[in-house]
PDB file of N, CA and C in Angstrom:
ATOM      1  N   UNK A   1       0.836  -1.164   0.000  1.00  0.00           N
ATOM      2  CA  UNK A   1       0.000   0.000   0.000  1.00  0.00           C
ATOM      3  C   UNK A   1       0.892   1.241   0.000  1.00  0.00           C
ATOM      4  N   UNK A   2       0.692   1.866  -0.265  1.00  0.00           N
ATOM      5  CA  UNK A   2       1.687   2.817  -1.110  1.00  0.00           C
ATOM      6  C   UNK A   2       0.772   4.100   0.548  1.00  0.00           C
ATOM      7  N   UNK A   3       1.953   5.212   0.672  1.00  0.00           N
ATOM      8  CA  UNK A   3       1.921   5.594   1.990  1.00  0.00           C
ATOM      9  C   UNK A   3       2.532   7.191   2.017  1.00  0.00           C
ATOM     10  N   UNK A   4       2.182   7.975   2.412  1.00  0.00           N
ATOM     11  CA  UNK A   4       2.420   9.317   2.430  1.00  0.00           C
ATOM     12  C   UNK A   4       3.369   9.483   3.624  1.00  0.00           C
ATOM     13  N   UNK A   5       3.793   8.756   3.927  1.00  0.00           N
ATOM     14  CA  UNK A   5       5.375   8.938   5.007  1.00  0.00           C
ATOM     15  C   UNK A   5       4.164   9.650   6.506  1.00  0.00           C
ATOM     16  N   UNK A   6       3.469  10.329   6.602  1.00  0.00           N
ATOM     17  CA  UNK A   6       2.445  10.708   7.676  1.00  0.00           C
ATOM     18  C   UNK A   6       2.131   9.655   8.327  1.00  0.00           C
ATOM     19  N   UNK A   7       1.522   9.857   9.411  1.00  0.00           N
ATOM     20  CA  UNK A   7       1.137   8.715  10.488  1.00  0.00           C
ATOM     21  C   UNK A   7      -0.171   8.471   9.526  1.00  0.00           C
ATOM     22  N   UNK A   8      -0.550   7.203  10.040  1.00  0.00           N
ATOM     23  CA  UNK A   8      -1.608   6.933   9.212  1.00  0.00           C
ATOM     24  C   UNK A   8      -3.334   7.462   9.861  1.00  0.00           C
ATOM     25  N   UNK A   9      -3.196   8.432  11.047  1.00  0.00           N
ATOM     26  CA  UNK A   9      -4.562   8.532  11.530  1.00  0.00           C
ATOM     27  C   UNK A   9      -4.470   9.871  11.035  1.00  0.00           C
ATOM     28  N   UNK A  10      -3.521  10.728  10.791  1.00  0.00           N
ATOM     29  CA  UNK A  10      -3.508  11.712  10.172  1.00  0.00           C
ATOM     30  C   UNK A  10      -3.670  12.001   8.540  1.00  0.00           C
ATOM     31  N   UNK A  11      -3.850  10.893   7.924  1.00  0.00           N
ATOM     32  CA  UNK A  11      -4.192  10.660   6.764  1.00  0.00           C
ATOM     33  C   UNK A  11      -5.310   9.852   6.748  1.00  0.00           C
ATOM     34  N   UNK A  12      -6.218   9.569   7.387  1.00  0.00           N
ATOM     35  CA  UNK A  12      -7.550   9.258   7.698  1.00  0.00           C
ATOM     36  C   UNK A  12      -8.338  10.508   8.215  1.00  0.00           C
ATOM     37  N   UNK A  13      -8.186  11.533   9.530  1.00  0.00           N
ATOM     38  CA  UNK A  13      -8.526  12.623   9.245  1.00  0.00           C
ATOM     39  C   UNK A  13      -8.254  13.870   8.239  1.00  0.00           C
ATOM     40  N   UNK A  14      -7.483  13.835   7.341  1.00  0.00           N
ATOM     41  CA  UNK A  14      -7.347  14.436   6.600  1.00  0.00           C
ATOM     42  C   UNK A  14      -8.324  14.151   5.202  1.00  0.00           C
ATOM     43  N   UNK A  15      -8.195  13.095   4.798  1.00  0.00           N
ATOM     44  CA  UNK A  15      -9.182  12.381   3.934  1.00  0.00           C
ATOM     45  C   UNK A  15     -10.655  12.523   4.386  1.00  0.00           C
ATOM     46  N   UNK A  16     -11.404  12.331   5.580  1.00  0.00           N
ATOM     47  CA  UNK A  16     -12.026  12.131   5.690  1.00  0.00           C
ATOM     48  C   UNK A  16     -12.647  13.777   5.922  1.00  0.00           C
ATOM     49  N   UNK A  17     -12.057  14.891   6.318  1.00  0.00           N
ATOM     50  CA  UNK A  17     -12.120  15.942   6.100  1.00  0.00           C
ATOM     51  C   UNK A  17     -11.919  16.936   4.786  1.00  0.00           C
ATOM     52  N   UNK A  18     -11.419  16.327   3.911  1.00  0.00           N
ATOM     53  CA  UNK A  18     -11.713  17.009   2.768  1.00  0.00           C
ATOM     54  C   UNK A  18     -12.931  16.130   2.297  1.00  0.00           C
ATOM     55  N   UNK A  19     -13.389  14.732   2.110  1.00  0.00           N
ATOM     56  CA  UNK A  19     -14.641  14.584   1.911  1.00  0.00           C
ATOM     57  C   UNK A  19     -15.643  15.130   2.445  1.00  0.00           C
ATOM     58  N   UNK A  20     -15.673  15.677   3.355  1.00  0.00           N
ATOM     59  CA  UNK A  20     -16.994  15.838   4.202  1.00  0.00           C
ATOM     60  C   UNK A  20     -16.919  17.265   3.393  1.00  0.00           C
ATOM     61  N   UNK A  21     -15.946  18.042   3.530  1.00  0.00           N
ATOM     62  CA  UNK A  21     -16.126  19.549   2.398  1.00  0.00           C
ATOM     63  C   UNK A  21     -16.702  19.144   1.126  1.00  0.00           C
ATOM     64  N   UNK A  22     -15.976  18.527   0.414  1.00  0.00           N
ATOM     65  CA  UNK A  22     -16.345  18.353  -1.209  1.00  0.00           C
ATOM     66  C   UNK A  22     -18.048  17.777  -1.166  1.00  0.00           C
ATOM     67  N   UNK A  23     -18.399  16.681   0.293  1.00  0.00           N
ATOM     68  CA  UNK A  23     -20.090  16.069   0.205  1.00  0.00           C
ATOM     69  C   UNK A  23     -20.577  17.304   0.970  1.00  0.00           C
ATOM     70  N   UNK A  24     -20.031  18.124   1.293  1.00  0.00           N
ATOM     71  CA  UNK A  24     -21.194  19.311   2.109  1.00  0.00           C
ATOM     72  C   UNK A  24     -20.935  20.481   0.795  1.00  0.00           C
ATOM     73  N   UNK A  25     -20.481  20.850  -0.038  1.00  0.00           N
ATOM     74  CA  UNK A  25     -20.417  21.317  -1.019  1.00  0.00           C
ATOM     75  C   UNK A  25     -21.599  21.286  -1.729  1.00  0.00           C
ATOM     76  N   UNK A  26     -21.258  19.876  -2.426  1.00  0.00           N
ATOM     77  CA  UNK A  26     -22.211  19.177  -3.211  1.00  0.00           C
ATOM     78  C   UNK A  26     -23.837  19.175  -2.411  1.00  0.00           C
ATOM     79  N   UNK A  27     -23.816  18.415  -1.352  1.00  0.00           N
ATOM     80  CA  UNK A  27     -25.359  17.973  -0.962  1.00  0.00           C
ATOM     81  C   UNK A  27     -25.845  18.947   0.520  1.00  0.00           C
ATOM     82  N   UNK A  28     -25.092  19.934   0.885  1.00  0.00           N
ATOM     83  CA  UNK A  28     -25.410  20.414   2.305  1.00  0.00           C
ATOM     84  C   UNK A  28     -26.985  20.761   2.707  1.00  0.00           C
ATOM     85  N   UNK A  29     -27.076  21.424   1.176  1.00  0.00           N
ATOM     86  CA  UNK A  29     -28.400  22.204   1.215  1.00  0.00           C
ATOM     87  C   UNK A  29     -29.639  21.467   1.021  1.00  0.00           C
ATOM     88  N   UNK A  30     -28.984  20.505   0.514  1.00  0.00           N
ATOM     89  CA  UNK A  30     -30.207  19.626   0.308  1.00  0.00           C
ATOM     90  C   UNK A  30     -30.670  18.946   1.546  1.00  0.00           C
ATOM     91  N   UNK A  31     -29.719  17.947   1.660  1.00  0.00           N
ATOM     92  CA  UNK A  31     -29.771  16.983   2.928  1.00  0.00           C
ATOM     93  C   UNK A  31     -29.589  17.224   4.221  1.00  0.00           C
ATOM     94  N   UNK A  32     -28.961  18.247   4.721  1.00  0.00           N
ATOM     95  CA  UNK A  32     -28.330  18.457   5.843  1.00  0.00           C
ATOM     96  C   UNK A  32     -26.572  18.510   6.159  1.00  0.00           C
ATOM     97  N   UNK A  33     -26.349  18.974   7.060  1.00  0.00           N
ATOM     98  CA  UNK A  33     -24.807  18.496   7.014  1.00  0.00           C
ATOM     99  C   UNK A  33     -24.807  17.642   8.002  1.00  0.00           C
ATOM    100  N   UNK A  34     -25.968  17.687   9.017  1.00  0.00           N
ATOM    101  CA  UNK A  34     -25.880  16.858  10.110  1.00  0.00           C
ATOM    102  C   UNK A  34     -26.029  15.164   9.274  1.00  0.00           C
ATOM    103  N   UNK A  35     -26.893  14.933   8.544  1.00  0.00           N
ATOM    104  CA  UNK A  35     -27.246  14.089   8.071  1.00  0.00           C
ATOM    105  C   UNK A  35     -25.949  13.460   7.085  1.00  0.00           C
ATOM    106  N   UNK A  36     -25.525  14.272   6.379  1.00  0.00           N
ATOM    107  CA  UNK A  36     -24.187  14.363   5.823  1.00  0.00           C
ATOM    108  C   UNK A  36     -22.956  13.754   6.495  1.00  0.00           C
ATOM    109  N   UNK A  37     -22.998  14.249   7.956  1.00  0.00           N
ATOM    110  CA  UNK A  37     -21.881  13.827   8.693  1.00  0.00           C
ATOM    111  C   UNK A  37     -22.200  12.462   9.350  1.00  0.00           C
ATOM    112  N   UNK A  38     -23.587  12.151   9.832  1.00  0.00           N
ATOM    113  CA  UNK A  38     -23.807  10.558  10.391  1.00  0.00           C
ATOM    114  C   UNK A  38     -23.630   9.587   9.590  1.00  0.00           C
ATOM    115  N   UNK A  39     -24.250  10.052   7.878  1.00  0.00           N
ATOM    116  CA  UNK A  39     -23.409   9.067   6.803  1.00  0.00           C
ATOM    117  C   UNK A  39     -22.459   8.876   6.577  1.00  0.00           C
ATOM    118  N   UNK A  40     -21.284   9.369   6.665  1.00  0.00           N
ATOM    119  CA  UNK A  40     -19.408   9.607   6.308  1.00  0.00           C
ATOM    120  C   UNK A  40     -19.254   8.779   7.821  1.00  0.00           C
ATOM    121  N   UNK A  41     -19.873   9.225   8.946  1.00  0.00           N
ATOM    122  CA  UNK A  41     -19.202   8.580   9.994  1.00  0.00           C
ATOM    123  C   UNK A  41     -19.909   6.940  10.021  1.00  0.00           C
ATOM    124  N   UNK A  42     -20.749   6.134   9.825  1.00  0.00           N
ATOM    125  CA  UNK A  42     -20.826   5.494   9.779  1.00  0.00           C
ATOM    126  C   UNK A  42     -20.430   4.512   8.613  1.00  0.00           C
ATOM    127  N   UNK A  43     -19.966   5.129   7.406  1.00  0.00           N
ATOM    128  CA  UNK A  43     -19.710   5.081   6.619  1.00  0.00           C
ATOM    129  C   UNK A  43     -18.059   4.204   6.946  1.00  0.00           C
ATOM    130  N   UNK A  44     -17.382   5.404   7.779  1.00  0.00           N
ATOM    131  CA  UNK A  44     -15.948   4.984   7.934  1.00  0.00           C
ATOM    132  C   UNK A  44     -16.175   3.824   9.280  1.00  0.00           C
ATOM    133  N   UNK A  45     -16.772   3.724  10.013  1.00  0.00           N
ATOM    134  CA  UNK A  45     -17.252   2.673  10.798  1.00  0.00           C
ATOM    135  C   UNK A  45     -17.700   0.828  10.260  1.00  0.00           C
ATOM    136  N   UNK A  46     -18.053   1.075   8.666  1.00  0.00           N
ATOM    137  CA  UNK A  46     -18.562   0.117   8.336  1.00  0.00           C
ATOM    138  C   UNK A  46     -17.057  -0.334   7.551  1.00  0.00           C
ATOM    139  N   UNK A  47     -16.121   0.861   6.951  1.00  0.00           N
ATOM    140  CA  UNK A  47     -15.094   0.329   6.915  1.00  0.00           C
ATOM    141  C   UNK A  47     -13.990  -0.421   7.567  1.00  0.00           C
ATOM    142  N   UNK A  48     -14.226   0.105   8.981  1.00  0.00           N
ATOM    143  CA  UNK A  48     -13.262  -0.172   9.579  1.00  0.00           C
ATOM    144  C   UNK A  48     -13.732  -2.189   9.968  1.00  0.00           C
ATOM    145  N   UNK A  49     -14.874  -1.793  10.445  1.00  0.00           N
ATOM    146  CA  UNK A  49     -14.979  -3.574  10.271  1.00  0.00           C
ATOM    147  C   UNK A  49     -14.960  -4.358   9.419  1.00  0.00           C
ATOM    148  N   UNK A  50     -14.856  -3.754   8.415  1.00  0.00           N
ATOM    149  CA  UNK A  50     -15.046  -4.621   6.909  1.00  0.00           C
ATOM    150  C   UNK A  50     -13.454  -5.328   7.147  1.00  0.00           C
ATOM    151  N   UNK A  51     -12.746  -4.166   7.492  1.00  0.00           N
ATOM    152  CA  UNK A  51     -11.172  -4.677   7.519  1.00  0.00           C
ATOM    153  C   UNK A  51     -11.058  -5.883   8.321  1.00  0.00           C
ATOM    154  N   UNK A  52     -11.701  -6.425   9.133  1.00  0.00           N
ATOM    155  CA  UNK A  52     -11.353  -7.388   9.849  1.00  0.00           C
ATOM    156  C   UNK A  52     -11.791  -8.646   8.915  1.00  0.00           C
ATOM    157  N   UNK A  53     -12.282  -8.548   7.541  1.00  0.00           N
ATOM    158  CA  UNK A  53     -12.533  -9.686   6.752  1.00  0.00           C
ATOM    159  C   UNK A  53     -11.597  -9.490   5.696  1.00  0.00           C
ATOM    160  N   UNK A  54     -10.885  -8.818   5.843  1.00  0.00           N
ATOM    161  CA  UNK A  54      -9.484  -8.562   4.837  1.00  0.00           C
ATOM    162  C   UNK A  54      -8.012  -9.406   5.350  1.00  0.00           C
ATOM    163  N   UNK A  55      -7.978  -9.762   4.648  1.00  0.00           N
ATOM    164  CA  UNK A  55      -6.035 -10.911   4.712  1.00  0.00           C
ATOM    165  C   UNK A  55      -5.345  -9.748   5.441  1.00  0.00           C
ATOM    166  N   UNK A  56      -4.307  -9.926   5.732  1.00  0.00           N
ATOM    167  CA  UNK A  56      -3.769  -8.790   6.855  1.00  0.00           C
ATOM    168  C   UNK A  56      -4.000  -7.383   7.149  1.00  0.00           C
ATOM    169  N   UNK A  57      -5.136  -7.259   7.217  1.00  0.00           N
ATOM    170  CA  UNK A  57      -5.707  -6.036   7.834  1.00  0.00           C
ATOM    171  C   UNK A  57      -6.230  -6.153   8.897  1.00  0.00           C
ATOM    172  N   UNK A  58      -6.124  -5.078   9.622  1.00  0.00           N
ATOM    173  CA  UNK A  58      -7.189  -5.008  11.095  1.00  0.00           C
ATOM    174  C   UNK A  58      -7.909  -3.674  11.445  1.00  0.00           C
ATOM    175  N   UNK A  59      -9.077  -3.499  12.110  1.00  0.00           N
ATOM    176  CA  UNK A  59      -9.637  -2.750  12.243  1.00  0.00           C
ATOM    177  C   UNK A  59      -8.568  -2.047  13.519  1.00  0.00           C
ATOM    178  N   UNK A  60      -8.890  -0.721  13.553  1.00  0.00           N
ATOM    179  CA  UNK A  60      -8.630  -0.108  14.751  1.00  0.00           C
ATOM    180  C   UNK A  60      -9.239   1.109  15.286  1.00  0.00           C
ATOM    181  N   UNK A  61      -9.654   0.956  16.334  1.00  0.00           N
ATOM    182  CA  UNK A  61     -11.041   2.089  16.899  1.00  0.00           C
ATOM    183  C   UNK A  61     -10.313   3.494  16.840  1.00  0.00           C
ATOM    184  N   UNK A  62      -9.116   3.623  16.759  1.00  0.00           N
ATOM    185  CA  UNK A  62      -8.294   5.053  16.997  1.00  0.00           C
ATOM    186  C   UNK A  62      -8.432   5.305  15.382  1.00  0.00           C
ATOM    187  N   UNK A  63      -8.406   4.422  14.299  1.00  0.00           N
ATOM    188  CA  UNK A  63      -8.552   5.210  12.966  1.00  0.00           C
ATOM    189  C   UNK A  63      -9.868   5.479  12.778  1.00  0.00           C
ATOM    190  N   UNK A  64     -11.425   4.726  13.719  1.00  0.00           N
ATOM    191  CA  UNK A  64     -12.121   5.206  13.548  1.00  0.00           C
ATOM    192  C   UNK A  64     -12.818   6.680  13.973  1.00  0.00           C
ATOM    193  N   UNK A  65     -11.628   6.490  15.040  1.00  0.00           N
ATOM    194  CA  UNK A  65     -11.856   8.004  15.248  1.00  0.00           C
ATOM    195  C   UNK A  65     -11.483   8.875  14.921  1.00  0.00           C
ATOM    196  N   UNK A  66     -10.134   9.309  14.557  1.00  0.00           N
ATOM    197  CA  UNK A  66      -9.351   9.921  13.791  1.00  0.00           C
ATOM    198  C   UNK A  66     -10.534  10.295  12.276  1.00  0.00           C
ATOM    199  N   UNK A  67     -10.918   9.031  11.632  1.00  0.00           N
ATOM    200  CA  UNK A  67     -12.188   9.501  10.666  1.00  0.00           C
ATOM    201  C   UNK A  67     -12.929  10.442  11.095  1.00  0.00           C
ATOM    202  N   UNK A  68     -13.718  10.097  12.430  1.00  0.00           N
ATOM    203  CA  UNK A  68     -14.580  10.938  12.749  1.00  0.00           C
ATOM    204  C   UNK A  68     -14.573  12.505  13.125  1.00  0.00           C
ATOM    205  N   UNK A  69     -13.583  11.991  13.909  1.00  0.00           N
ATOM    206  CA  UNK A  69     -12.857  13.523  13.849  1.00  0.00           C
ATOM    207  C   UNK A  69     -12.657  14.324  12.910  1.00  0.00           C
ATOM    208  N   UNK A  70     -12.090  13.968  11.662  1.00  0.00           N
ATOM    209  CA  UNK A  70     -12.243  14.822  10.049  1.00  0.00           C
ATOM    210  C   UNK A  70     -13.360  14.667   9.924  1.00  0.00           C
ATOM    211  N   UNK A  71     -14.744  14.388  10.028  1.00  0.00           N
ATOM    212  CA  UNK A  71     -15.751  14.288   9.336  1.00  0.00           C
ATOM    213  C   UNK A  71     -16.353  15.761  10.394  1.00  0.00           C
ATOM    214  N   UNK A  72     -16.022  15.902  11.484  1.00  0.00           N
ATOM    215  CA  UNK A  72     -16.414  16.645  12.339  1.00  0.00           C
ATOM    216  C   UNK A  72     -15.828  18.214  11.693  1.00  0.00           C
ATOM    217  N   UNK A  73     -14.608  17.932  12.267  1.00  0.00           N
ATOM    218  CA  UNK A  73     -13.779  19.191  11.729  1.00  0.00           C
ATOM    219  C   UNK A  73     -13.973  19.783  10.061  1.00  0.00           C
ATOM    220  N   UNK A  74     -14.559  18.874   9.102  1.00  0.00           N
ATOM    221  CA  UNK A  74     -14.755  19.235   8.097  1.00  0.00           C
ATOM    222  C   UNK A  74     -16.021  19.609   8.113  1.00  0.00           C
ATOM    223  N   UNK A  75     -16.799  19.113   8.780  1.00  0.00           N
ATOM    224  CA  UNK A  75     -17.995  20.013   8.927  1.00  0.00           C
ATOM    225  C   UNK A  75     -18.397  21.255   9.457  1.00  0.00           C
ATOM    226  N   UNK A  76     -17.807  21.535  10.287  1.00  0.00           N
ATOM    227  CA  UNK A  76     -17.363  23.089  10.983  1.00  0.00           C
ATOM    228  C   UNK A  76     -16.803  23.634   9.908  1.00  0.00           C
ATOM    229  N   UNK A  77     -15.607  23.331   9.391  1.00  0.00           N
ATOM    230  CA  UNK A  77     -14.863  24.362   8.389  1.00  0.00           C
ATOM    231  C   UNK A  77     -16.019  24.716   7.047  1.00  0.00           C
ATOM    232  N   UNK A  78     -16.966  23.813   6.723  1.00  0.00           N
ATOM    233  CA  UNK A  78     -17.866  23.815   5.916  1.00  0.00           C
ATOM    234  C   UNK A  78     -18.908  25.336   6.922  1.00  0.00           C
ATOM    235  N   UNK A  79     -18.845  24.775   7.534  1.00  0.00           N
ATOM    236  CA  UNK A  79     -20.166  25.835   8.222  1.00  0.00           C
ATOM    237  C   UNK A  79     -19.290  27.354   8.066  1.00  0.00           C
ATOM    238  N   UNK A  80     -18.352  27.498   8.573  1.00  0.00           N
ATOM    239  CA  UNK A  80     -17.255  28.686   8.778  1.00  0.00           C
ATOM    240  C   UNK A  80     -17.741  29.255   7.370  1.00  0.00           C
ATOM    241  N   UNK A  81     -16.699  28.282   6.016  1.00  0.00           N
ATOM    242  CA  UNK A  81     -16.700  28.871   4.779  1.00  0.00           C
ATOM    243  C   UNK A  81     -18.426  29.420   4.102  1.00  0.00           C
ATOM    244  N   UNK A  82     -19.395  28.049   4.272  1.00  0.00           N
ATOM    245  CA  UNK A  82     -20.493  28.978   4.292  1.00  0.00           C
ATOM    246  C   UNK A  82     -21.157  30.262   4.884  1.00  0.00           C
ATOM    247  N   UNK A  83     -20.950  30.313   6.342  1.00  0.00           N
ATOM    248  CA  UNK A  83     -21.381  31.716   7.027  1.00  0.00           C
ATOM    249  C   UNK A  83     -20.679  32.959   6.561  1.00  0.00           C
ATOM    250  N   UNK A  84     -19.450  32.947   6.207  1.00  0.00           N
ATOM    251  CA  UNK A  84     -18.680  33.861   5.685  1.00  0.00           C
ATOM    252  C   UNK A  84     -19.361  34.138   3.788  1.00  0.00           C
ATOM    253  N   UNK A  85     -19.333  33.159   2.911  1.00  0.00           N
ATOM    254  CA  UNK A  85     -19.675  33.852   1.677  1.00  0.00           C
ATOM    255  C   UNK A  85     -20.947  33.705   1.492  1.00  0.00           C
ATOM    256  N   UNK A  86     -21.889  33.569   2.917  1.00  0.00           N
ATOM    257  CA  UNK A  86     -23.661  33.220   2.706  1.00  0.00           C
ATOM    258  C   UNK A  86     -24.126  34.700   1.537  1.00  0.00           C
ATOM    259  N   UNK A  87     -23.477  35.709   2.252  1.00  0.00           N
ATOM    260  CA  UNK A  87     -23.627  37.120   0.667  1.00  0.00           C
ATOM    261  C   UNK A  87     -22.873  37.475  -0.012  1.00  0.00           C
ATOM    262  N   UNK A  88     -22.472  36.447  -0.701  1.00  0.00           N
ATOM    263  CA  UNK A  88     -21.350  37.038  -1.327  1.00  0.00           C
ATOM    264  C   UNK A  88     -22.309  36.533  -2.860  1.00  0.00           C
ATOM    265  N   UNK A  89     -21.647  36.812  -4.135  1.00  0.00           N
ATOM    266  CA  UNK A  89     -22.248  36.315  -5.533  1.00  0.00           C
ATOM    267  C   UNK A  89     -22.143  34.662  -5.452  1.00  0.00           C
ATOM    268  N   UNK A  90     -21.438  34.513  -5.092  1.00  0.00           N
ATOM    269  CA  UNK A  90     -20.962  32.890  -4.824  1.00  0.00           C
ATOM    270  C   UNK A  90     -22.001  32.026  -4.087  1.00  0.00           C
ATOM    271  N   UNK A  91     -22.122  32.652  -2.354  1.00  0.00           N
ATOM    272  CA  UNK A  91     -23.027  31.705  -1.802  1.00  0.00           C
ATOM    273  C   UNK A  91     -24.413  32.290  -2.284  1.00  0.00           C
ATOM    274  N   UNK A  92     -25.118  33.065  -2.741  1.00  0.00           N
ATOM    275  CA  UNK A  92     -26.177  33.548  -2.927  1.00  0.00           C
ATOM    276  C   UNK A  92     -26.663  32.329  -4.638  1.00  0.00           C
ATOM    277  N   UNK A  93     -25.350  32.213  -5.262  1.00  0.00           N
ATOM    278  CA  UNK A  93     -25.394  30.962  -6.615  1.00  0.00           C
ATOM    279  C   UNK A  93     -26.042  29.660  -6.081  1.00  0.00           C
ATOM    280  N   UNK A  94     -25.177  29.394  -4.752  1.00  0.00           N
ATOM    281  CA  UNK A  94     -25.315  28.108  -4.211  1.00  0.00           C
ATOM    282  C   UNK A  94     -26.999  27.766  -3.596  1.00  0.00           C
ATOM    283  N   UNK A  95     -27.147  28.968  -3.097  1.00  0.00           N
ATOM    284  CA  UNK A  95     -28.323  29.303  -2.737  1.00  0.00           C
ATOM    285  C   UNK A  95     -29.572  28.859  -4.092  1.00  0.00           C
ATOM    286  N   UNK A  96     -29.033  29.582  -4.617  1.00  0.00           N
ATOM    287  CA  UNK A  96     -30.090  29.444  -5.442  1.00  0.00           C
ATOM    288  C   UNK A  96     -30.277  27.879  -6.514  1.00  0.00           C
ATOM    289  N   UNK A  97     -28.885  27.514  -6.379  1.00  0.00           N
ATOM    290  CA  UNK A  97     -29.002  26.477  -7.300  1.00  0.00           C
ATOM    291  C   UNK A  97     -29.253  24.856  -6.638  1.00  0.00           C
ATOM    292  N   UNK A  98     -29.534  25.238  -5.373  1.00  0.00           N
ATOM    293  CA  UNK A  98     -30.188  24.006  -4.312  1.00  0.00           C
ATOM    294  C   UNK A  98     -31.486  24.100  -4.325  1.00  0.00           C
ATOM    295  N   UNK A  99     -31.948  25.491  -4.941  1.00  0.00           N
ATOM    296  CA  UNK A  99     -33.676  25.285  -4.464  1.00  0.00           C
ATOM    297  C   UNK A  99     -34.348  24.436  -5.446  1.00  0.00           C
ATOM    298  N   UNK A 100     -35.886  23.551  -4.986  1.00  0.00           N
ATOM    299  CA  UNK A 100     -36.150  22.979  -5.457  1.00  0.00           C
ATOM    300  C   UNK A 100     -36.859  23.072  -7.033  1.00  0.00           C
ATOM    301  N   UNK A 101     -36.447  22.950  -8.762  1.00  0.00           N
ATOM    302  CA  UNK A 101     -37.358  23.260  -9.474  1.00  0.00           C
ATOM    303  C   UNK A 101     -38.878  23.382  -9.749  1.00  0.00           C
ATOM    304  N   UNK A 102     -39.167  24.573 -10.027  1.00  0.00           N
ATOM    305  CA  UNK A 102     -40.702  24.287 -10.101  1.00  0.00           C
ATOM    306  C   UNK A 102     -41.359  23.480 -11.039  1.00  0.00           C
TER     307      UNK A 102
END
């Protein structure tokens, strides 16, 4: 497995924090972010046990948290970057291009 020299829970919150930006991007307005974030976190939860049916892999509760933790922290930074350009031409686009067609 090919490896970014980083500890590996720091490349699980990191990953898992730029997803939660790029899926709160994409679906915030629609779905929620709360809703957003219980999917990614269970999401990385269903991974982590999956690993225990993998040839030398093992699950470990500290990478599941480390996930969660980016899924958290990326959701805040999502909220931050939205509250800040909610008027700007940008978030007012986003705004508009979540509402539902008539």
């Amino acid at each position: 497995m090919v490896r970014t020299g980083v500890d590996g829970r720091i490349e699980h919150f990191i990953a898992y924090m730029g997803t939660t930006l790029f899926i709160g991007a994409a679906y915030a307005l629609r779905l929620g972010l709360l809703r957003i974030m219980a999917m990614l976190i269970c999401y990385a939860g269903i991974l982590e046990l999956g690993q225990n049916f993998s040839p030398g892999r093992h699950s470990s509760v500290f990478d599941f948290a480390a996930s969660s933790f980016g899924v958290i922290a990326g959701a805040i930074a999502f909220q931050l970057v939205y509250a800040l350009s909610r008027d700007t031409p940008i978030g007012r686009e986003l705004r508009r291009a979540n509402l539902p067609s008539r």
